[in-house]
N, C-alpha and C. Protein backbone atom coordinates (compact mmCIF):
# COMPACT_ATOMS: atom_id res chain seq x y z
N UNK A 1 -13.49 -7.33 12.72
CA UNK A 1 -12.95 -8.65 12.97
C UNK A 1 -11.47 -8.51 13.33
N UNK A 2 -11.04 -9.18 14.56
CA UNK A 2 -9.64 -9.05 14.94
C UNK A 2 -8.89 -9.76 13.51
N UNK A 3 -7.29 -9.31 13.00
CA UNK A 3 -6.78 -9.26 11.81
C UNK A 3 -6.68 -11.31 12.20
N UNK A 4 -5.95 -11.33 13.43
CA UNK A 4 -5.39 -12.80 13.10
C UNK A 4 -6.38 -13.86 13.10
N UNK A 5 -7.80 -13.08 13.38
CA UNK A 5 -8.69 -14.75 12.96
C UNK A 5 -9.47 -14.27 11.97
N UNK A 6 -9.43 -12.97 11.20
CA UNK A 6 -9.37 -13.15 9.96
C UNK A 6 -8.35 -13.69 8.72
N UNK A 7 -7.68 -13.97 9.25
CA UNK A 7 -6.17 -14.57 8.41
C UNK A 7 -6.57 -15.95 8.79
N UNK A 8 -6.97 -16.18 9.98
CA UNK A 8 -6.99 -17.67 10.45
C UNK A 8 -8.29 -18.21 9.42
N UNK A 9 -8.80 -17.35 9.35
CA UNK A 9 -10.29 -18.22 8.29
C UNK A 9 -10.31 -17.98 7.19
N UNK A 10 -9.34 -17.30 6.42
CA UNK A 10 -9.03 -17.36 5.13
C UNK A 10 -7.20 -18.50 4.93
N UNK A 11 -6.97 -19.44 5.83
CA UNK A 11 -6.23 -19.80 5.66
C UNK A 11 -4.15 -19.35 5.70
N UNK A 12 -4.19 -18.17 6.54
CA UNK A 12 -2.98 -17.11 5.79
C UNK A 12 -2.39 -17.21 7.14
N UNK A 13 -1.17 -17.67 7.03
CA UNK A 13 -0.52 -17.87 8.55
C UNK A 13 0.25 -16.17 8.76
N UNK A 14 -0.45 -15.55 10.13
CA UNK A 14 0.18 -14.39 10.29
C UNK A 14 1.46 -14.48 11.55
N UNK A 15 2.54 -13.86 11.18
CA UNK A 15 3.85 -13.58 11.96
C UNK A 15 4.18 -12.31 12.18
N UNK A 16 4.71 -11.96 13.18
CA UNK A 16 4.72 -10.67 13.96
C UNK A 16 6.01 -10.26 13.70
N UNK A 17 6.80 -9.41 13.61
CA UNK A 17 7.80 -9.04 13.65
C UNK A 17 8.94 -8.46 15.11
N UNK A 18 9.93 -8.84 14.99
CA UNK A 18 10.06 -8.39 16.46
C UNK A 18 9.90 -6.86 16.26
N UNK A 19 9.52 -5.94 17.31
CA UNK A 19 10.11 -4.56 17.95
C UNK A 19 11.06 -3.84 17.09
N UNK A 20 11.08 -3.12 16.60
CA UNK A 20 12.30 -2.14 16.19
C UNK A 20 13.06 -2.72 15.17
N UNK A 21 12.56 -3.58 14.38
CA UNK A 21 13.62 -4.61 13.61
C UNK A 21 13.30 -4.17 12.17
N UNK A 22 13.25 -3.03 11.37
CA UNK A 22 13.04 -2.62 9.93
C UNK A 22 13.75 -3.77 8.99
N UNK A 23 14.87 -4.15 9.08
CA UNK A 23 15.31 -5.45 8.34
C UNK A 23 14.38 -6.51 8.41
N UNK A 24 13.12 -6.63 9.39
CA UNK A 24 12.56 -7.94 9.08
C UNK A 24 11.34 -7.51 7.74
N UNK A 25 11.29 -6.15 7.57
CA UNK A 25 9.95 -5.79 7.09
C UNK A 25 10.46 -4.80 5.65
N UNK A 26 11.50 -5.21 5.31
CA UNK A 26 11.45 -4.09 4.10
C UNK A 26 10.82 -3.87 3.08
N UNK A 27 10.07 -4.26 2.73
CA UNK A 27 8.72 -3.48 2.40
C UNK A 27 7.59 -2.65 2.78
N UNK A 28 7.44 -3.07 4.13
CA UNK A 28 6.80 -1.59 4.47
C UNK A 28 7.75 -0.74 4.98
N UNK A 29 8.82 -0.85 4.92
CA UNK A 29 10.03 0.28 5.22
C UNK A 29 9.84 1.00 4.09
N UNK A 30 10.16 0.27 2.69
CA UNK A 30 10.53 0.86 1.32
C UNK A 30 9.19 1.75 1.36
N UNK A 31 8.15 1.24 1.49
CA UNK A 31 6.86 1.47 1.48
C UNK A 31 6.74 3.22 1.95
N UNK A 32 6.99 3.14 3.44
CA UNK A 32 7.42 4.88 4.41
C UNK A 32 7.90 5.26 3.68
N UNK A 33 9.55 4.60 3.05
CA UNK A 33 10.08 6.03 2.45
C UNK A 33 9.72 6.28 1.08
N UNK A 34 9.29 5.90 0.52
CA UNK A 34 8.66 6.21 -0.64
C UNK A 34 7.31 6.96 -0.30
N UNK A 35 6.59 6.89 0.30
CA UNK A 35 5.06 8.10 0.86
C UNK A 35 6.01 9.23 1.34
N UNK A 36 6.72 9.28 1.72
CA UNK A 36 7.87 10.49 2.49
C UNK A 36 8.16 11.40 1.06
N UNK A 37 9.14 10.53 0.49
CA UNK A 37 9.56 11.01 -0.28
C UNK A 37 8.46 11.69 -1.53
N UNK A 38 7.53 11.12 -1.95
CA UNK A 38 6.31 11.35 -2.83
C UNK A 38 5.51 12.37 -2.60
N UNK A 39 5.28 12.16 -1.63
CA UNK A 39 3.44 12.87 -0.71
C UNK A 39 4.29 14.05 0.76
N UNK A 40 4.34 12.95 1.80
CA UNK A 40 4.69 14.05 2.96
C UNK A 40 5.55 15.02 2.60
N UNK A 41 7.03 15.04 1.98
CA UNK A 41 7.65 16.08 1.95
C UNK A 41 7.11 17.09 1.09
N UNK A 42 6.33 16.70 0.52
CA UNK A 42 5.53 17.71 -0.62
C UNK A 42 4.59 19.09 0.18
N UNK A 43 4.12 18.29 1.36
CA UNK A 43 2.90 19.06 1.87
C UNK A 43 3.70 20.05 2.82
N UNK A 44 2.69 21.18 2.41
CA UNK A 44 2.98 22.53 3.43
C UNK A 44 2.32 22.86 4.67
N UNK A 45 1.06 21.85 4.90
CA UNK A 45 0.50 22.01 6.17
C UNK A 45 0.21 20.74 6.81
N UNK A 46 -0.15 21.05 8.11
CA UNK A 46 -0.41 20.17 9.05
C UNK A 46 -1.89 19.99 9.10
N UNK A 47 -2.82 20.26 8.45
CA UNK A 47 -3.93 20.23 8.99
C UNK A 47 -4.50 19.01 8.50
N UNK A 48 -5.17 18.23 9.94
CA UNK A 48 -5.24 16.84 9.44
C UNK A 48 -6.57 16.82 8.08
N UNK A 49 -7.28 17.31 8.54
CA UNK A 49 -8.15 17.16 7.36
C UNK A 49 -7.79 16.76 6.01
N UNK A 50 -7.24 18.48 6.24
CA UNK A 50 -6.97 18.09 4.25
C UNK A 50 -6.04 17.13 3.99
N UNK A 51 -4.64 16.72 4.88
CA UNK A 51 -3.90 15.95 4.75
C UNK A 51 -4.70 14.42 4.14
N UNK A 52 -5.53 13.98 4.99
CA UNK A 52 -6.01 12.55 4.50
C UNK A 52 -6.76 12.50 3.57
N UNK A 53 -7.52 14.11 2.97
CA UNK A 53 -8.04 13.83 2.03
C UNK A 53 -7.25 13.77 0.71
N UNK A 54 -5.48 14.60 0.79
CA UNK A 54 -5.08 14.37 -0.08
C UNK A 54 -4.56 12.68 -0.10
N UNK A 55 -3.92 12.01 1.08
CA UNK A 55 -3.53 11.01 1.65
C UNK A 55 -4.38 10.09 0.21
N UNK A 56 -5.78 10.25 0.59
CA UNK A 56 -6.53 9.54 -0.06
C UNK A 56 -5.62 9.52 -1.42
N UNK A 57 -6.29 10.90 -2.06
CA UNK A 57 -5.92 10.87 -3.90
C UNK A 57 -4.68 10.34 -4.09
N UNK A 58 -3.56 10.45 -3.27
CA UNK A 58 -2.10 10.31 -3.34
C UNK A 58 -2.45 8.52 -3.75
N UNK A 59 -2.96 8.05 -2.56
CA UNK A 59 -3.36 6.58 -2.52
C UNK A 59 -3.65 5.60 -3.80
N UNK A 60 -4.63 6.04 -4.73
CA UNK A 60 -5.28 5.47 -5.23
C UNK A 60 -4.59 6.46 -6.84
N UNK A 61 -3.88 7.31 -6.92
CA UNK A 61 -3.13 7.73 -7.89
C UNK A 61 -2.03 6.25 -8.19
N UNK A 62 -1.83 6.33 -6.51
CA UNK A 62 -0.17 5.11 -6.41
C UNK A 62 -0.84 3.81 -6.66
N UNK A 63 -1.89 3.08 -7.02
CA UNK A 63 -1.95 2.03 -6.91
C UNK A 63 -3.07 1.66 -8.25
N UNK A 64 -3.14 2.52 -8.97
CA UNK A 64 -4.07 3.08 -9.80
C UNK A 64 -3.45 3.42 -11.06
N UNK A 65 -2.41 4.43 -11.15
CA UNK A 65 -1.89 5.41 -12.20
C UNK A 65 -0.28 5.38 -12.28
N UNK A 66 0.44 4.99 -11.25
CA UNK A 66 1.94 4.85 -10.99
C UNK A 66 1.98 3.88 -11.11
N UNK A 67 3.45 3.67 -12.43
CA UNK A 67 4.23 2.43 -12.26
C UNK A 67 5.46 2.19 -11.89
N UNK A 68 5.33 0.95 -11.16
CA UNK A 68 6.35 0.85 -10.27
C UNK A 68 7.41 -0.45 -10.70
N UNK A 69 8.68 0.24 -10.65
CA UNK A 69 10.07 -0.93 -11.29
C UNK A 69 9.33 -2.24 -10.47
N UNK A 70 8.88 -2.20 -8.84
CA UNK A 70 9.08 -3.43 -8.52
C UNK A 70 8.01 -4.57 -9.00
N UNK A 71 7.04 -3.84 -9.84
CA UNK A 71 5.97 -4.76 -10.39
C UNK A 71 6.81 -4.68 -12.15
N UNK A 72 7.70 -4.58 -12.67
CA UNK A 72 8.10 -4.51 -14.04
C UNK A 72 7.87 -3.21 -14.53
N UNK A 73 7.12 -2.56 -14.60
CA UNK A 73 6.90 -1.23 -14.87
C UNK A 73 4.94 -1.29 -14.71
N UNK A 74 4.92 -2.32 -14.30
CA UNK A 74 3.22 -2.29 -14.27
C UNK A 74 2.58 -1.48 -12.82
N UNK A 75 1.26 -0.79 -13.12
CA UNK A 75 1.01 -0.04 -11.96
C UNK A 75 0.04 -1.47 -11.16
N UNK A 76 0.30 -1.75 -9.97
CA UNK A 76 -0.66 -2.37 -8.64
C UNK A 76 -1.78 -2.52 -9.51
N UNK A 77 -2.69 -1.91 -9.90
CA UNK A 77 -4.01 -2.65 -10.00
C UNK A 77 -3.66 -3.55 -11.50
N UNK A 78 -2.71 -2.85 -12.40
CA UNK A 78 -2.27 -3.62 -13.52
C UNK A 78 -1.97 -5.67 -12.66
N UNK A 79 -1.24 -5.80 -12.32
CA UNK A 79 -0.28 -6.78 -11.57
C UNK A 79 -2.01 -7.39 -10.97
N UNK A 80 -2.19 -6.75 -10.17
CA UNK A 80 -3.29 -7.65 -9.60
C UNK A 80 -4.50 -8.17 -10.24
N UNK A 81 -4.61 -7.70 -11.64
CA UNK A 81 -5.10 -7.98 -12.37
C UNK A 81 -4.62 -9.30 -13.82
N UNK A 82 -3.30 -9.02 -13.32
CA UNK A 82 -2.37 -10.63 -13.71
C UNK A 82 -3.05 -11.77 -13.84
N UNK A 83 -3.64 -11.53 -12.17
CA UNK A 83 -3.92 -12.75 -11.39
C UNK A 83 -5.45 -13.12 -11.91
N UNK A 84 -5.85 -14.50 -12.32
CA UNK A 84 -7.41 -14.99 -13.19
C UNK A 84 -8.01 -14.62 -11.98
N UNK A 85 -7.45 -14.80 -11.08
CA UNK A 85 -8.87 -14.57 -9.54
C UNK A 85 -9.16 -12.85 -9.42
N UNK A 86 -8.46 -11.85 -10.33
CA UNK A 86 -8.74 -10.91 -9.91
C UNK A 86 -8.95 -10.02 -11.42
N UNK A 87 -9.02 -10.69 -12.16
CA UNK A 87 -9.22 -9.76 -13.51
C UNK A 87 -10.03 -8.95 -14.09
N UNK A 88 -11.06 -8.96 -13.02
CA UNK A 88 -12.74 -7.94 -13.01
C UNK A 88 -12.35 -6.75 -11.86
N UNK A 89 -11.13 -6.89 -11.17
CA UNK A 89 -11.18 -5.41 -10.37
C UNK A 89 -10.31 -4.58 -11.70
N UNK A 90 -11.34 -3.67 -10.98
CA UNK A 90 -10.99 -2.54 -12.04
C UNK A 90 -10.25 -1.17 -11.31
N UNK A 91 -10.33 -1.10 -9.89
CA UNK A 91 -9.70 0.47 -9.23
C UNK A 91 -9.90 -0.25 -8.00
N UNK A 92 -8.48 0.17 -7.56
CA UNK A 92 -8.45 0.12 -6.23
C UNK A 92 -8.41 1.33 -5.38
N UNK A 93 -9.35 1.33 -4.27
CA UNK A 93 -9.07 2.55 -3.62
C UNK A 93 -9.09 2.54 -2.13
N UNK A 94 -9.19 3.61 -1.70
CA UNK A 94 -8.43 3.79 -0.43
C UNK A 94 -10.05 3.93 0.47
């Protein structure tokens, strides 16, 4: 399903960012440099394979097992589990 008429039928107004503009998006900025800093600079090879399979574990470690200042010290699935509409997910993964 194209993203913006899936946003359009769940109600979620989507906006584009201009071109080259990292100040409009800092969160998925913070987002890069934090996988950089964590995961990519870690790795010694290029080979895509194994890369995404670690990609994966890295993934679901970070959203799973890491806590993060910007949720209070709570890890992502903690926080989203805050929420009454979401208190039966139990793992998020990649």
């Amino acid at each position: 399903m194209i993203p913006i008429m899936a946003c359009k039928q769940r109600g979620i107004i989507h906006r584009l960012n201009r071109p080259s503009c990292p100040q409009q998006n800092g969160k998925v900025e913070r987002s890069h440099r934090t996988d950089g800093e964590e995961f990519y600079r870690l790795q010694r090879t290029k080979d895509l394979d194994y890369l995404i399979k670690e990609r994966k574990k890295y993934d679901e470690f970070f959203n799973n097992c890491r806590p993060h200042m910007a949720l209070e010290g709570l890890t992502p699935i903690e926080k989203l589990q805050s929420f009454s509409k979401y208190k039966s997910v139990t793992y998020v993964y990649s």
